[in-house]
Protein backbone atom coordinates (compact mmCIF):
# COMPACT_ATOMS: atom_id res chain seq x y z
CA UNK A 1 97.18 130.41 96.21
CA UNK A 2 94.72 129.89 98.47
CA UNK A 3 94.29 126.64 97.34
CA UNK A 4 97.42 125.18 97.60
CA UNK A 5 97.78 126.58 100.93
CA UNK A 6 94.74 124.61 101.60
CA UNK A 7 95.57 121.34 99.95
CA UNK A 8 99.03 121.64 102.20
CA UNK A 9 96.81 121.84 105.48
CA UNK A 10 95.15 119.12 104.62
CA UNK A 11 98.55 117.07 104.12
CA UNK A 12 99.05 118.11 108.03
CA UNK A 13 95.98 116.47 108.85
CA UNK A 14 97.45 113.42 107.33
CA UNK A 15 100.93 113.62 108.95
CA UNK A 16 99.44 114.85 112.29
CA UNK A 17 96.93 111.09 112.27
CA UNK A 18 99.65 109.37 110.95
CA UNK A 19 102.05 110.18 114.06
CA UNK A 20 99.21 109.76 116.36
CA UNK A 21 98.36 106.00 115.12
CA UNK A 22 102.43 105.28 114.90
CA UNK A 23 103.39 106.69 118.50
CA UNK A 24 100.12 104.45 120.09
CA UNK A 25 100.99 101.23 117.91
CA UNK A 26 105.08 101.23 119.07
CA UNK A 27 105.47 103.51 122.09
CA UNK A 28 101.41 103.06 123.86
CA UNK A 29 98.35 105.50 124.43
CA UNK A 30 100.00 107.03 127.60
CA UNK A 31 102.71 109.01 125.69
CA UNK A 32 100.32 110.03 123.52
CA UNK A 33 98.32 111.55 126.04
CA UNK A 34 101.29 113.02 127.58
CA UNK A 35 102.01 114.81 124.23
CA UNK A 36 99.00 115.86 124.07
CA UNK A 37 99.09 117.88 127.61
CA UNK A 38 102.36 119.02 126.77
CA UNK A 39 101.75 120.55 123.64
CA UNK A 40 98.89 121.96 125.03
CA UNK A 41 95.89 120.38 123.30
CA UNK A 42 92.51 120.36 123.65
CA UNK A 43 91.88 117.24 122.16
CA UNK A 44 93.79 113.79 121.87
CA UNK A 45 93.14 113.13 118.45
CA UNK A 46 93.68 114.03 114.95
CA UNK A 47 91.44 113.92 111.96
CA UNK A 48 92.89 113.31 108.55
CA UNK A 49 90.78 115.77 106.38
CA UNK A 50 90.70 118.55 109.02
CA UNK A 51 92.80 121.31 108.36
CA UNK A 52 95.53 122.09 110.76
CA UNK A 53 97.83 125.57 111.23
CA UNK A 54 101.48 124.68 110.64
CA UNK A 55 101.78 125.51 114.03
CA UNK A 56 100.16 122.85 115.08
CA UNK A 57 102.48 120.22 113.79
CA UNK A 58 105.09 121.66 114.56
CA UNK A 59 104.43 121.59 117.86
CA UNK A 60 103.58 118.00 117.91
CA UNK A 61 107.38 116.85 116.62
CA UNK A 62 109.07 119.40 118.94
CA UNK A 63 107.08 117.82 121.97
CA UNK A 64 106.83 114.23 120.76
CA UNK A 65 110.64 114.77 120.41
CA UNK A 66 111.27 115.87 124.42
CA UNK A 67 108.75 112.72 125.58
CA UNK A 68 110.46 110.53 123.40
CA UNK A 69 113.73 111.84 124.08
CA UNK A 70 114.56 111.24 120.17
CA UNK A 71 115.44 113.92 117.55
CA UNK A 72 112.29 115.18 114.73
CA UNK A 73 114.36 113.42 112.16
CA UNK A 74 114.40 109.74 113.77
CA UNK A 75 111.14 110.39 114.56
CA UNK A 76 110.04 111.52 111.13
CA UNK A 77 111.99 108.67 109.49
CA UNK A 78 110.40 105.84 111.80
CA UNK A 79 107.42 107.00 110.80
CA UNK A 80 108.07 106.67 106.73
CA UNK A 81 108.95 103.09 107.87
CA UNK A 82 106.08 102.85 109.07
CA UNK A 83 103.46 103.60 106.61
CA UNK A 84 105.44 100.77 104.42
CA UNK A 85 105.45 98.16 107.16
CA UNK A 86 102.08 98.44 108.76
CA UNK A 87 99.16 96.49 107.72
CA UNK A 88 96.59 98.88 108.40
CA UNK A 89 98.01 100.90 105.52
CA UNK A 90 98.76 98.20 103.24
CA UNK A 91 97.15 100.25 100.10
CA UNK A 92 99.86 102.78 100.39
CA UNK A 93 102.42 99.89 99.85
CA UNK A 94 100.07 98.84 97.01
CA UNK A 95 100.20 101.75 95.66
CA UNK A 96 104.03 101.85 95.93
CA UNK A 97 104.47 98.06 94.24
CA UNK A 98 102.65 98.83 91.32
CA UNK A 99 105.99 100.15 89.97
CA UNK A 100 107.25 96.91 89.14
CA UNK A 101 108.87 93.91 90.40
CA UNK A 102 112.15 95.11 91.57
CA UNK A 103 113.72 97.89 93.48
CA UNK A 104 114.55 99.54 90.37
CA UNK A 105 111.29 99.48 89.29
CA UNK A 106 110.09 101.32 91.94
CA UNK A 107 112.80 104.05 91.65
CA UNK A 108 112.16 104.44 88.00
CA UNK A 109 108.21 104.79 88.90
CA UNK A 110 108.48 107.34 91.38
CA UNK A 111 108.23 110.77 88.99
CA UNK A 112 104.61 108.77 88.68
CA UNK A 113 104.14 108.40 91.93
CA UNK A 114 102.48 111.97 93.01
CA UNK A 115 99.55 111.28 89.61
CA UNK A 116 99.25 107.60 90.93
CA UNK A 117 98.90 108.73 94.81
CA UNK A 118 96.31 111.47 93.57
CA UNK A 119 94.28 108.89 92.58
CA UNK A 120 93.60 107.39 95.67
CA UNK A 121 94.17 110.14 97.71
CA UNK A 122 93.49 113.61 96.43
CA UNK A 123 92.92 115.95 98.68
CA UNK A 124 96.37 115.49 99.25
CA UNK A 125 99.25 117.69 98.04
CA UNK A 126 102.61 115.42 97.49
CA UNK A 127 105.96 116.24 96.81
CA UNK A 128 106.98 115.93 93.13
CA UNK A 129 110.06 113.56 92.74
CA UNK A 130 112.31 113.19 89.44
CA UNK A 131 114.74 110.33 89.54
CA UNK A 132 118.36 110.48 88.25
CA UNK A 133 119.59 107.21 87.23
CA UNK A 134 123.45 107.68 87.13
CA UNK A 135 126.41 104.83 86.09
CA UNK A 136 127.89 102.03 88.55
CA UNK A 137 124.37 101.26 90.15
CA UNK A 138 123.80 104.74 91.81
CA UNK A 139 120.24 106.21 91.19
CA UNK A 140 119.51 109.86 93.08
CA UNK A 141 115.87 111.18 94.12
CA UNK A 142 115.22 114.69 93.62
CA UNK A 143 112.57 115.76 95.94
CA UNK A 144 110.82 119.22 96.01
CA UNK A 145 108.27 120.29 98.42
CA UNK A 146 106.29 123.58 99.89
CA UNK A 147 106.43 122.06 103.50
CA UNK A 148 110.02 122.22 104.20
CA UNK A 149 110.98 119.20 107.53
CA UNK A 150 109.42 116.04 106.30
CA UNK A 151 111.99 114.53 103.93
CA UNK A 152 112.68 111.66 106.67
CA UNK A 153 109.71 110.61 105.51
CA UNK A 154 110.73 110.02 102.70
CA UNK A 155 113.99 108.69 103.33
CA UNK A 156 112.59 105.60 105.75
CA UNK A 157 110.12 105.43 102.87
CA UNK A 158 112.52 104.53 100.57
CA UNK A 159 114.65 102.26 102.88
CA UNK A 160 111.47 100.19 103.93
CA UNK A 161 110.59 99.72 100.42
CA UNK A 162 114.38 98.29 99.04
CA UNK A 163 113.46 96.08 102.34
CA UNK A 164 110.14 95.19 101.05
CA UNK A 165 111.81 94.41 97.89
CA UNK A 166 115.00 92.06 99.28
CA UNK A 167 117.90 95.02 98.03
CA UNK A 168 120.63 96.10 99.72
CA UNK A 169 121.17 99.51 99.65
CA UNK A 170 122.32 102.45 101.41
CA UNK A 171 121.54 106.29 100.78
CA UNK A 172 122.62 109.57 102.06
CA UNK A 173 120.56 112.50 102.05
CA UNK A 174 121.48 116.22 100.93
CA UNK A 175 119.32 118.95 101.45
CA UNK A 176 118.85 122.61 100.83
CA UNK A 177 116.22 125.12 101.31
CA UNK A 178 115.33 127.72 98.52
CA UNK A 179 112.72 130.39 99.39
CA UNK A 180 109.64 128.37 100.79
CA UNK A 181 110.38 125.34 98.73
CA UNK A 182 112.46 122.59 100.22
CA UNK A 183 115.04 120.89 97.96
CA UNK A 184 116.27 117.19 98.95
CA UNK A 185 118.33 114.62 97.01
CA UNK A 186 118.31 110.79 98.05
CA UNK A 187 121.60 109.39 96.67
CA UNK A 188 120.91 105.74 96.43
CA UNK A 189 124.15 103.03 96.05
CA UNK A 190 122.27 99.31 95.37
CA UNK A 191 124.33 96.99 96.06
CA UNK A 192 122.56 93.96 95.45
CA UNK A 193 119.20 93.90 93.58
CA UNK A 194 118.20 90.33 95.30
CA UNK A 195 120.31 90.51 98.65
CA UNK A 196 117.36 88.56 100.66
CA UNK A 197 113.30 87.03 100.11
CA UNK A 198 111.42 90.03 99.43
CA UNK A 199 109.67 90.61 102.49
CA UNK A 200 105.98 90.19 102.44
CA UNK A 201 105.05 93.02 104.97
CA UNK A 202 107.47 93.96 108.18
CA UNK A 203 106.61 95.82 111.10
CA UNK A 204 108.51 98.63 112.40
CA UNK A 205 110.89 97.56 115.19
CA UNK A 206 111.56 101.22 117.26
CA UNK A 207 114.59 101.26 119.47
């Protein structure tokens, strides 16, 4: 127990760098640093393998959501987009490619995807995803995970990556919360498997 609990601070560490490098790159050091005041920190940075209270990031989303003036969930998706598009963290979208050479490839990788991400990364503790392939082209993501919030990750995750690929897709999330374990499903239409050039690597445009 008292491992996992540590393995899951450790994944805040993560999340709590990762916002901190995405708000600089698309919205500039000054809101940053007014997050940080607001929130009431005694630092302006983030560490990746230092362990954070739960606390902690939840503060950061509520406050980077009143300077941004844009809901946890945009801001949580953006950033899934994010660690696809930029180039700094191109071995993530490595990672995610070696799946295969299509959209549907990746899908049917993902229940891989926590052993393959362990590799690389394992002080980390990922959600574990099973994939439902059902018929007419529809494909759903189970999702289960100890830190209930972050499934927007996951959902621009998936949406940058049928870009990365060329597809055309859209998907609708469902969620439910059971005890301290969050349950989502990503129900995923593709509608075309080449709809455009796969791109090579896009950059986040934030509105």
């Amino acid at each position: 127990m008292i491992l996992a609990n540590m393995r899951g601070l450790q994944m805040h560490g993560f999340i709590n760098r990762g916002l901190q490098s995405f708000v600089h790159d698309f919205y500039g050091a000054r809101k940053w640093e007014e997050t940080c005041v607001a929130a009431n920190f005694p630092f302006y940075s983030f560490e990746t393998l230092v362990h954070y209270e739960n606390d902690v990031t939840k503060r950061l989303l509520e406050t980077l959501s009143v300077v941004l003036e844009r809901t946890s969930e945009e801001i949580l998706e953006d950033f899934g987009t994010y660690v696809v598009t930029d180039e700094r963290l191109s071995g993530i979208r490595r990672l995610l490619r070696f799946g295969g050479e299509t959209y549907v490839d990746f899908l049917m990788s993902l229940e891989d995807f926590s052993a393959r991400f362990k590799v690389s990364m394992p002080f980390l503790e990922v959600p574990k995803l099973h994939l439902e392939a059902r018929p007419g082209n529809l494909y759903a993501v189970h999702c289960e995970y100890a830190m209930p919030g972050y499934a927007p990750v996951l959902l621009g995750l998936l949406r940058a990556m049928a870009d990365d690929y060329g597809a055309l897709v859209t998907i609708e999330h469902h969620t439910k919360l059971k005890g301290p374990v969050q349950r989502d499903r990503f129900d995923i239409r593709l509608h075309e498997e080449r709809w455009q050039r796969p791109a090579e690597i896009r950059r986040l445009v934030v509105t």
